[in-house]
C-alpha atoms as a PDB file:
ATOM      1  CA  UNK A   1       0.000   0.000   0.000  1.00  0.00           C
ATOM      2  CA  UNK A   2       1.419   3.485  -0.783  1.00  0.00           C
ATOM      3  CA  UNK A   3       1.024   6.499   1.398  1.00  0.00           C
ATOM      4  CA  UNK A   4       1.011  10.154   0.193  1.00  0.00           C
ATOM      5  CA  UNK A   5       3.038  12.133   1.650  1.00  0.00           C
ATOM      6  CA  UNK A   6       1.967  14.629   4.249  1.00  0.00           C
ATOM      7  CA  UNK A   7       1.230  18.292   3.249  1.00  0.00           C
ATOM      8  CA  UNK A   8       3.007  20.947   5.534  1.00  0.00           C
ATOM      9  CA  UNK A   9       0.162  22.931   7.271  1.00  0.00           C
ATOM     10  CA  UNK A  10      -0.263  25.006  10.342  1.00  0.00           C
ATOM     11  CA  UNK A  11      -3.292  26.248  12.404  1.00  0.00           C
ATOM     12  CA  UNK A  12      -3.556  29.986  11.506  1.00  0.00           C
ATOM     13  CA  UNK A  13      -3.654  31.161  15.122  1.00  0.00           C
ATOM     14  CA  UNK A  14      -0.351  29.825  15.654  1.00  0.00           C
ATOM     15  CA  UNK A  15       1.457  32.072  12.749  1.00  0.00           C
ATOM     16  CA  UNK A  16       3.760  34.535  14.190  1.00  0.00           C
ATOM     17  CA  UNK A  17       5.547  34.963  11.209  1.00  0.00           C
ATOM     18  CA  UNK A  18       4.860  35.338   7.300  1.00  0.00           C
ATOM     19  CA  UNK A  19       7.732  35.571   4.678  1.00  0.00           C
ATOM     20  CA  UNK A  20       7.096  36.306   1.338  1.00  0.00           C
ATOM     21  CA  UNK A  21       9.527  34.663  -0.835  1.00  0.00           C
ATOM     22  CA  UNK A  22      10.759  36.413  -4.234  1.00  0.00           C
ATOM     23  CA  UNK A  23      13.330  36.111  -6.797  1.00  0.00           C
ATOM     24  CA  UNK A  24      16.257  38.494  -6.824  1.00  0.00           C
ATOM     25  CA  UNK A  25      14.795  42.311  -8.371  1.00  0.00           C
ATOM     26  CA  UNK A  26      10.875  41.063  -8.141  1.00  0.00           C
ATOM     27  CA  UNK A  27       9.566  44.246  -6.274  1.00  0.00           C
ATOM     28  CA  UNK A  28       6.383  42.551  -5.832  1.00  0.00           C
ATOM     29  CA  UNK A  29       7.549  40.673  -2.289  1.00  0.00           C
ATOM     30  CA  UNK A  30       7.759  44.151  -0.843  1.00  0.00           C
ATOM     31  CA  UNK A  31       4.273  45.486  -2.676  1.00  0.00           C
ATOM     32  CA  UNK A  32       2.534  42.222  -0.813  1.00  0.00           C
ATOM     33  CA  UNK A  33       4.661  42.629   2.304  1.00  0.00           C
ATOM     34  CA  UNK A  34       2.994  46.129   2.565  1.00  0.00           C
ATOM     35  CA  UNK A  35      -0.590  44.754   1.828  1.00  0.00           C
ATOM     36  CA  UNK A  36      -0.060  41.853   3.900  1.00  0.00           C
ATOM     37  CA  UNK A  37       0.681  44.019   7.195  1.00  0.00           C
ATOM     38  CA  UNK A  38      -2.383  46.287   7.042  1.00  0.00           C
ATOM     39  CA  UNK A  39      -4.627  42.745   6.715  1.00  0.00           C
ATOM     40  CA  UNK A  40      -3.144  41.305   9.835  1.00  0.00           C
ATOM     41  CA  UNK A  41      -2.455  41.518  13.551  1.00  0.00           C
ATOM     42  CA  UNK A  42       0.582  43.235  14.658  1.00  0.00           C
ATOM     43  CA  UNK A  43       1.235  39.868  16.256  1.00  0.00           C
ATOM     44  CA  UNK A  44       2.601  38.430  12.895  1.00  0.00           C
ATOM     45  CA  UNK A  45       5.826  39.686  11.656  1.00  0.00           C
ATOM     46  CA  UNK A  46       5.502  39.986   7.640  1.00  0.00           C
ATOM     47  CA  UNK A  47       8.504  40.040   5.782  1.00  0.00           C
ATOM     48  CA  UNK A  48      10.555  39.311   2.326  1.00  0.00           C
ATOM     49  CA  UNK A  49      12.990  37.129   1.493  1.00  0.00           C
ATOM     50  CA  UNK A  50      14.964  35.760  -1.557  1.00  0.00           C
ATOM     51  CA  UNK A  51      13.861  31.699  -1.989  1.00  0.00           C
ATOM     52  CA  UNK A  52      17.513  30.898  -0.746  1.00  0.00           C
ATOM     53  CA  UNK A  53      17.985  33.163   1.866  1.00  0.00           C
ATOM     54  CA  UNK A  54      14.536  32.141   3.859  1.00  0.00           C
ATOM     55  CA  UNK A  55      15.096  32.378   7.297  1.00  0.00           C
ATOM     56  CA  UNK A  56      14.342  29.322   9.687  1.00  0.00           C
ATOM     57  CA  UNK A  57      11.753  31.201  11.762  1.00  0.00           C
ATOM     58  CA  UNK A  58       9.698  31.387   9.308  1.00  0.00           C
ATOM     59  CA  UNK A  59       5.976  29.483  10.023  1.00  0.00           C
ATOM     60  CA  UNK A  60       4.266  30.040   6.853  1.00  0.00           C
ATOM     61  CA  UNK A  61       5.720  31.067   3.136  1.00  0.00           C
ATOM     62  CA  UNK A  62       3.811  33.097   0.206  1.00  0.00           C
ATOM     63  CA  UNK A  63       4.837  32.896  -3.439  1.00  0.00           C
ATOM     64  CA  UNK A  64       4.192  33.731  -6.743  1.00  0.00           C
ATOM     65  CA  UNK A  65       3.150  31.173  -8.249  1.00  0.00           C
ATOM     66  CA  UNK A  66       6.078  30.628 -10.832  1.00  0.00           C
ATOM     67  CA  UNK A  67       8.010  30.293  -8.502  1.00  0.00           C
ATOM     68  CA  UNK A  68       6.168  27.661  -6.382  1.00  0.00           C
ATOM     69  CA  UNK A  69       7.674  24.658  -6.805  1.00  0.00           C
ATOM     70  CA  UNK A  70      11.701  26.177  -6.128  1.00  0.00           C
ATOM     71  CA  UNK A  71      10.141  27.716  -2.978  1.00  0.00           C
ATOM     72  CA  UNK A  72       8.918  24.184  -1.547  1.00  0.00           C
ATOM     73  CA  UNK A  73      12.311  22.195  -2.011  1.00  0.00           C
ATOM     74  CA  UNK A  74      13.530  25.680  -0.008  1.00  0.00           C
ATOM     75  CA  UNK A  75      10.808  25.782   2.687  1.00  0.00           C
ATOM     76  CA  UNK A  76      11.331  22.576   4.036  1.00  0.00           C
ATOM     77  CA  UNK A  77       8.209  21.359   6.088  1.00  0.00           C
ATOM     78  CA  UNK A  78       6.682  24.916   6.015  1.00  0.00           C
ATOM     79  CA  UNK A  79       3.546  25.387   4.574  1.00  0.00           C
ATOM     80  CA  UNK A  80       4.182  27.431   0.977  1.00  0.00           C
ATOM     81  CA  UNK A  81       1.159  29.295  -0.197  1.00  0.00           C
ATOM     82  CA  UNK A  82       1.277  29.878  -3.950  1.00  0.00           C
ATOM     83  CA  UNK A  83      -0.228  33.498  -5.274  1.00  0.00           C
ATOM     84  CA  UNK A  84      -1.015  35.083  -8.688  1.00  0.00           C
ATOM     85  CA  UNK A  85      -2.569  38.459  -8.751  1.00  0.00           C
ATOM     86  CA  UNK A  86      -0.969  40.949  -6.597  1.00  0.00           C
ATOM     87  CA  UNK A  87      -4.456  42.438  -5.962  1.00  0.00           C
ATOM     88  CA  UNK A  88      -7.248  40.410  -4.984  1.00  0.00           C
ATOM     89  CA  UNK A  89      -5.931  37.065  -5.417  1.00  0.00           C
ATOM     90  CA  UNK A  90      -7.999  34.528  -3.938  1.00  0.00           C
ATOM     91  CA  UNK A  91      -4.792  32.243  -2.331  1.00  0.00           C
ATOM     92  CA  UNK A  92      -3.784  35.076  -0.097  1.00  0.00           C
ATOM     93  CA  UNK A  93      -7.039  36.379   0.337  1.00  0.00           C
ATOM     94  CA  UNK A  94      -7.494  32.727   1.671  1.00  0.00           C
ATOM     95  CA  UNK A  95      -4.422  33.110   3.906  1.00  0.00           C
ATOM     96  CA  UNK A  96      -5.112  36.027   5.212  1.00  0.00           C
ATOM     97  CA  UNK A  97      -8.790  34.533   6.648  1.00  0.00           C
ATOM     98  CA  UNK A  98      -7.153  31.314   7.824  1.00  0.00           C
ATOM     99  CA  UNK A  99      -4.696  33.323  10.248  1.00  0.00           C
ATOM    100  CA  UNK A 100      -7.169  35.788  11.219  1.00  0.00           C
ATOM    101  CA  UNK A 101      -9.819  32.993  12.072  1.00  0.00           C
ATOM    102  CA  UNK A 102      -7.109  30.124  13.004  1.00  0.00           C
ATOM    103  CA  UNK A 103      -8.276  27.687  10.229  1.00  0.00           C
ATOM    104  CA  UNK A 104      -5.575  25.083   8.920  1.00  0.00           C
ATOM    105  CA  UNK A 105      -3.783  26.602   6.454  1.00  0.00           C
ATOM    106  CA  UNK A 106      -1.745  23.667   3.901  1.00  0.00           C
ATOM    107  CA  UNK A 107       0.238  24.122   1.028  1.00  0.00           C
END
């Protein structure tokens, strides 16, 4: 019998800290940085990152989505949300309501 392998996930309430993960010269990590912190509690630290560089406090990662898959083999057993608008996408949208309301949030 063959198993699939566990998802990371975490309960929303328990996120103290969101990185948003971006390629070297993609502005749009700071853009979402700046929309993310308005949306949440001061109690979760929202910051960029460049995939290699994410740091290891890290309890949740967002991404564009073409960069997904590179961000996963970085993340480790952290959940990696995957985004494509920078406005209204329905992924962080998602996000943002599952820390707010401390829903499981998997990637």
């Amino acid at each position: 019998m063959e198993f699939a392998p566990l998802m990371p996930s975490i309960d929303g309430a328990a996120v103290r800290k969101l990185v948003i993960a971006c390629d070297a010269g993609m502005a749009s990590s700071v853009l979402m940085s700046s929309q993310l912190r308005k949306h949440l509690s001061p109690r979760v630290v929202v910051s960029h990152s460049p995939v290699d560089a994410l740091p290891a406090d890290a309890d949740v990662v967002l991404t564009h989505g073409k960069l997904a898959e590179r961000v996963r083999l970085a993340a480790g057993d952290r959940p990696v949300v995957a985004y494509d608008l920078l406005v209204g996408d329905p992924a962080v949208d998602g996000l943002v309501r599952a820390i707010r309301e401390g829903q499981q949030i998997e990637a």
